[in-house]
Protein backbone atom coordinates (compact mmCIF):
# COMPACT_ATOMS: atom_id res chain seq x y z
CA UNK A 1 0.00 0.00 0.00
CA UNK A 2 1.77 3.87 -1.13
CA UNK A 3 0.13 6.79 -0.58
CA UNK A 4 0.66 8.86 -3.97
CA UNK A 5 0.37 12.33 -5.29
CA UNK A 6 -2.31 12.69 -8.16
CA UNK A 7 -0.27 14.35 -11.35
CA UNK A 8 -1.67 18.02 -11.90
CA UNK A 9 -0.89 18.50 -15.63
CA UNK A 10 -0.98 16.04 -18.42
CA UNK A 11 2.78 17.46 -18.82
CA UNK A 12 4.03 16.57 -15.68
CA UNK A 13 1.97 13.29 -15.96
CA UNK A 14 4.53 13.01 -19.19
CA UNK A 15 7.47 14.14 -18.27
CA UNK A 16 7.11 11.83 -15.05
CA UNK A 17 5.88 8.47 -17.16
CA UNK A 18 8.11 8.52 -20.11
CA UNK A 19 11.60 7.80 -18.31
CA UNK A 20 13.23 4.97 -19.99
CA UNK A 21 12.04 2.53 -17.46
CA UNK A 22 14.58 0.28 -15.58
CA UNK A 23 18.25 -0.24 -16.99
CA UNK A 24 17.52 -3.81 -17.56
CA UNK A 25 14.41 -2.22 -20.14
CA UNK A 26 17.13 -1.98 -23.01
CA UNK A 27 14.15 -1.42 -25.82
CA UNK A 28 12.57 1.55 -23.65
CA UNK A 29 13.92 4.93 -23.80
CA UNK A 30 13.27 8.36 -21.70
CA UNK A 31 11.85 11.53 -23.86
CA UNK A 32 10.49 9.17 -27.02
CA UNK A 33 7.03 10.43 -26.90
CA UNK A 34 5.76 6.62 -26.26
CA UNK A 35 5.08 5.59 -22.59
CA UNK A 36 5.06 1.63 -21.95
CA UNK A 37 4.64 -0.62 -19.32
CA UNK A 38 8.10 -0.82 -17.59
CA UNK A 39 7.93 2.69 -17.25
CA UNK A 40 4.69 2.94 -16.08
CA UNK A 41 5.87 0.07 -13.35
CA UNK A 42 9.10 2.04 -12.18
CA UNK A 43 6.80 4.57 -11.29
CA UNK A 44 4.56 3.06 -9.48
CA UNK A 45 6.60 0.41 -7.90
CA UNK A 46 4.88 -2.38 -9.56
CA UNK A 47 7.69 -4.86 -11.04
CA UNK A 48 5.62 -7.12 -13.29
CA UNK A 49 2.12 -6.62 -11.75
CA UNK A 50 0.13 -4.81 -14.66
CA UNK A 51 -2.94 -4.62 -12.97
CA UNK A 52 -1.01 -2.86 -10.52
CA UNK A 53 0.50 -0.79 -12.79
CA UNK A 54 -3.00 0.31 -14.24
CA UNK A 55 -4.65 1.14 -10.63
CA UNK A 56 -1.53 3.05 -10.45
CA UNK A 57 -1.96 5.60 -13.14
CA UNK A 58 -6.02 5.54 -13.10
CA UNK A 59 -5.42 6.96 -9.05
CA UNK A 60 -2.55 9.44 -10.39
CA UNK A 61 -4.69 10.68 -12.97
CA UNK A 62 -7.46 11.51 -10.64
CA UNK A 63 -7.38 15.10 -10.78
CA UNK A 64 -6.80 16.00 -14.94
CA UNK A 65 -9.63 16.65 -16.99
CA UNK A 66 -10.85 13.88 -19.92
CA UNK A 67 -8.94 15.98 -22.82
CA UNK A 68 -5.81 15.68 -20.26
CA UNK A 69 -5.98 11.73 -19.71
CA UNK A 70 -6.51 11.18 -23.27
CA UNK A 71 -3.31 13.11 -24.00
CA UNK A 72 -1.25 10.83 -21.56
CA UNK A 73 -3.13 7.47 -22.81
CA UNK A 74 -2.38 8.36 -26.73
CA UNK A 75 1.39 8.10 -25.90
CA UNK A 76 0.73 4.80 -24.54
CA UNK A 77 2.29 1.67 -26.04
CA UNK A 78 -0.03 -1.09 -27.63
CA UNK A 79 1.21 -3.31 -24.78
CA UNK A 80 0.12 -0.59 -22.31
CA UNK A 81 -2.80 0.32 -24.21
CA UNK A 82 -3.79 -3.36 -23.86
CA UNK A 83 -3.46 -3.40 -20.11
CA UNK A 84 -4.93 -0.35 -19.55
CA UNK A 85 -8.20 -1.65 -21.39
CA UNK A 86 -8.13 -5.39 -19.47
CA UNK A 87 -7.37 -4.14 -15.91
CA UNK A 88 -9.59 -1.10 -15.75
CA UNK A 89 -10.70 -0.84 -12.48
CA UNK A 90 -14.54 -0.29 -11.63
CA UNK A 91 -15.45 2.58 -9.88
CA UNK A 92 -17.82 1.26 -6.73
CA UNK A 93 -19.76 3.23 -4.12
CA UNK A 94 -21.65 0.42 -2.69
CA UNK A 95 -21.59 -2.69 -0.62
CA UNK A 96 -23.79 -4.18 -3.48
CA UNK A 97 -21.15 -3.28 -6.27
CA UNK A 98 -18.66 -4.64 -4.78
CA UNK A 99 -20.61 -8.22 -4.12
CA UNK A 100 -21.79 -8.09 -7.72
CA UNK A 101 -18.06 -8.07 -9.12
CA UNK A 102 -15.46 -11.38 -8.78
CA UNK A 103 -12.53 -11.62 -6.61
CA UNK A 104 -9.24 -10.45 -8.45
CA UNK A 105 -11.05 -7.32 -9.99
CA UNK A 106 -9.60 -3.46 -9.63
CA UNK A 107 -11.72 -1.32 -8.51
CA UNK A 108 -11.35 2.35 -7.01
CA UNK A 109 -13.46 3.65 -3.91
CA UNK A 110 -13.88 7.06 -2.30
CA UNK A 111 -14.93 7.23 1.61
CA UNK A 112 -13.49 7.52 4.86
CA UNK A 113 -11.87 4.18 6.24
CA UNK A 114 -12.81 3.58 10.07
CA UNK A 115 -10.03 1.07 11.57
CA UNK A 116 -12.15 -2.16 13.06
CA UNK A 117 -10.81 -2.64 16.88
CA UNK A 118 -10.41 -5.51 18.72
CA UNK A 119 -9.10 -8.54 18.17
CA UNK A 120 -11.43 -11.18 16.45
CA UNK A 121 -13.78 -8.79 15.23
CA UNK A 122 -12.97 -9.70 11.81
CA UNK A 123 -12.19 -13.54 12.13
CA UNK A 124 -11.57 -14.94 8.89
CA UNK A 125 -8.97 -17.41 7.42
CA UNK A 126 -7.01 -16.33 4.16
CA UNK A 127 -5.13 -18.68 2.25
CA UNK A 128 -1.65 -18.38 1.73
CA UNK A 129 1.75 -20.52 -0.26
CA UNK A 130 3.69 -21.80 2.24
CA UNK A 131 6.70 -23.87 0.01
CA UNK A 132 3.97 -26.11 -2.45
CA UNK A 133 1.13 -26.13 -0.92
CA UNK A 134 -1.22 -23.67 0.59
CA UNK A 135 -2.30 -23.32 4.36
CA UNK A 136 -4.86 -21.14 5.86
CA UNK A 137 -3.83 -18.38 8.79
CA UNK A 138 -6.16 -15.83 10.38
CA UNK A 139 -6.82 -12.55 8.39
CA UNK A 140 -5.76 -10.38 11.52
CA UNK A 141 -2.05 -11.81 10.87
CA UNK A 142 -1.73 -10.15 7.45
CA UNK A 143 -3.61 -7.23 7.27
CA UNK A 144 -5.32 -4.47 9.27
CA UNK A 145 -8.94 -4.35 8.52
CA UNK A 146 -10.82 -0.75 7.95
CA UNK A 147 -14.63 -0.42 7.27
CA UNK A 148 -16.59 2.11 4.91
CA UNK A 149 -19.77 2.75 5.20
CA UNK A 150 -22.13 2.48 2.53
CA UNK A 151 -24.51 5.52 2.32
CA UNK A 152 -27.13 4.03 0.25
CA UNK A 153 -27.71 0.63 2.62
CA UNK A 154 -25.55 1.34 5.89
CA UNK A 155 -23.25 -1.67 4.95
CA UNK A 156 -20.03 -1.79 5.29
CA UNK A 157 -17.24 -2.52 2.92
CA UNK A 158 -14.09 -3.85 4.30
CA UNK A 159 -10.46 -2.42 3.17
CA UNK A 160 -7.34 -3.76 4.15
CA UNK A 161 -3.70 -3.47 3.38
CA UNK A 162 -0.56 -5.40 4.92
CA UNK A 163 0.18 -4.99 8.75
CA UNK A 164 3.77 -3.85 7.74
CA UNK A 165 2.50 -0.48 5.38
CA UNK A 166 0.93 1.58 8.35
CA UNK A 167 -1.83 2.81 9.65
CA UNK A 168 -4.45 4.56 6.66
CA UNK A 169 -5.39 8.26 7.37
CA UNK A 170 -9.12 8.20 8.51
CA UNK A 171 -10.12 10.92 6.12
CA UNK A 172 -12.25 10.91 2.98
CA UNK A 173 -9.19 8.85 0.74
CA UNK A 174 -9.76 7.07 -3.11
CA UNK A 175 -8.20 4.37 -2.53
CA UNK A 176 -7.25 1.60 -5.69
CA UNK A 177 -7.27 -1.77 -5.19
CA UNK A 178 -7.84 -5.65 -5.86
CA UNK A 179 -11.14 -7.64 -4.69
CA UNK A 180 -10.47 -10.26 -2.41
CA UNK A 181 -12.08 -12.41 -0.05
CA UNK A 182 -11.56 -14.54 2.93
CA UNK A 183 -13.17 -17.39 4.43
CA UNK A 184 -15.16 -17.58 7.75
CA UNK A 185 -14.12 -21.03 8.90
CA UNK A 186 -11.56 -23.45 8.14
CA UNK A 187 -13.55 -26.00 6.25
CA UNK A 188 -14.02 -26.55 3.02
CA UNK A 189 -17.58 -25.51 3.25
CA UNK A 190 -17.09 -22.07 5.04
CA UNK A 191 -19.07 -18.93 2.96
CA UNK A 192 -16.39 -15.97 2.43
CA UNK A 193 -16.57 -12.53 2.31
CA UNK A 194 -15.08 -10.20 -0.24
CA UNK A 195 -12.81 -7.51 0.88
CA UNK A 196 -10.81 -4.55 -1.26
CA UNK A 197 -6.56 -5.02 -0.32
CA UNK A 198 -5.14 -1.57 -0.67
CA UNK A 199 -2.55 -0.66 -3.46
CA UNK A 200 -2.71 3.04 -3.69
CA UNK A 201 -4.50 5.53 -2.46
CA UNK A 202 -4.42 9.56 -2.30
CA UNK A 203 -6.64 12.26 -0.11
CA UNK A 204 -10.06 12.76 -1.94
CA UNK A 205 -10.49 16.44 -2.80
């Protein structure tokens, strides 16, 4: 989970994207008027997620107008171009949006995260690799849990993000990331509930 800044010109936007990408990226160069997916990555500290990459620049180009996104996305690459189509994230507002849509999708919310104290008020199990073959630990051991409240039912949708990145302002925030979901017991009939896990997120205006 990174906290970014939100570009404020399609230049900047440019000048910030188009930078050659890592020196292992031997076919990408800075200042070529064509933005690709390394350098979209180095930027966003994605390494080979693309999905990540695209919740990246869809949160950092919160704040230009249409005319100055589609400035920025015509210098994509086709690879880019590609991604940027497949991993769109959906915008949500509701508990019901996000039920309606399948684990693994990008989505981007806006709404004021309220940390859920106490220990084992969100029990759940997530499943994890451990060497080849997966186990199942509590959901408190990886993440801390936040809650936002829906305004059209009074649900709540849960957002969490890895123990290790901090604690998330609670303040209106968009905040970009992947649908996932955890189950409510340990056997293999257990229901599970869907959850966002942070990537990115900035201070809603």
């Amino acid at each position: 989970m990174e906290q970014i800044t939100p570009f404020n010109s399609a230049s900047q936007a440019i000048d910030a994207l188009d930078n050659g990408g890592q020196f292992y990226n031997i076919f990408t160069k800075a200042d070529d008027d064509l933005i690709s997916q390394s350098e979209v990555s180095k930027v966003a500290g994605a390494g080979l997620q693309k999905q990540k990459a695209v919740l990246f620049l869809n949160l950092a180009m919160t704040n230009l107008t249409a005319r100055e996104q589609q400035e920025i996305e015509g210098r994509f690459d086709d690879n880019l171009s590609d991604s940027f189509q497949k991993y769109a994230p959906q915008k949500i507002d509701s508990h019901a949006e996000l039920e309606s849509l399948k684990a693994g999708t990008g989505v981007i919310i806006s709404g004021v995260p309220r940390k859920i104290e106490g220990e084992g008020v969100i029990s759940g199990y997530i499943s994890i690799p451990v060497i080849d073959v997966f186990t199942l630990i509590p959901i408190s051991e990886t993440y801390i849990v936040y809650e936002i409240k829906d305004d059209v039912s009074g649900q709540s949708v849960l957002v969490a993000h890895d123990k290790d990145a901090g604690l998330l302002p609670e303040t209106k925030l968009n905040i970009a990331g992947v649908i996932k979901q955890f189950q409510l017991a340990q056997d293999d009939e257990s229901d599970f509930q869907k959850f966002i896990e942070v990537d990115f997120y900035n201070e809603a205006k």
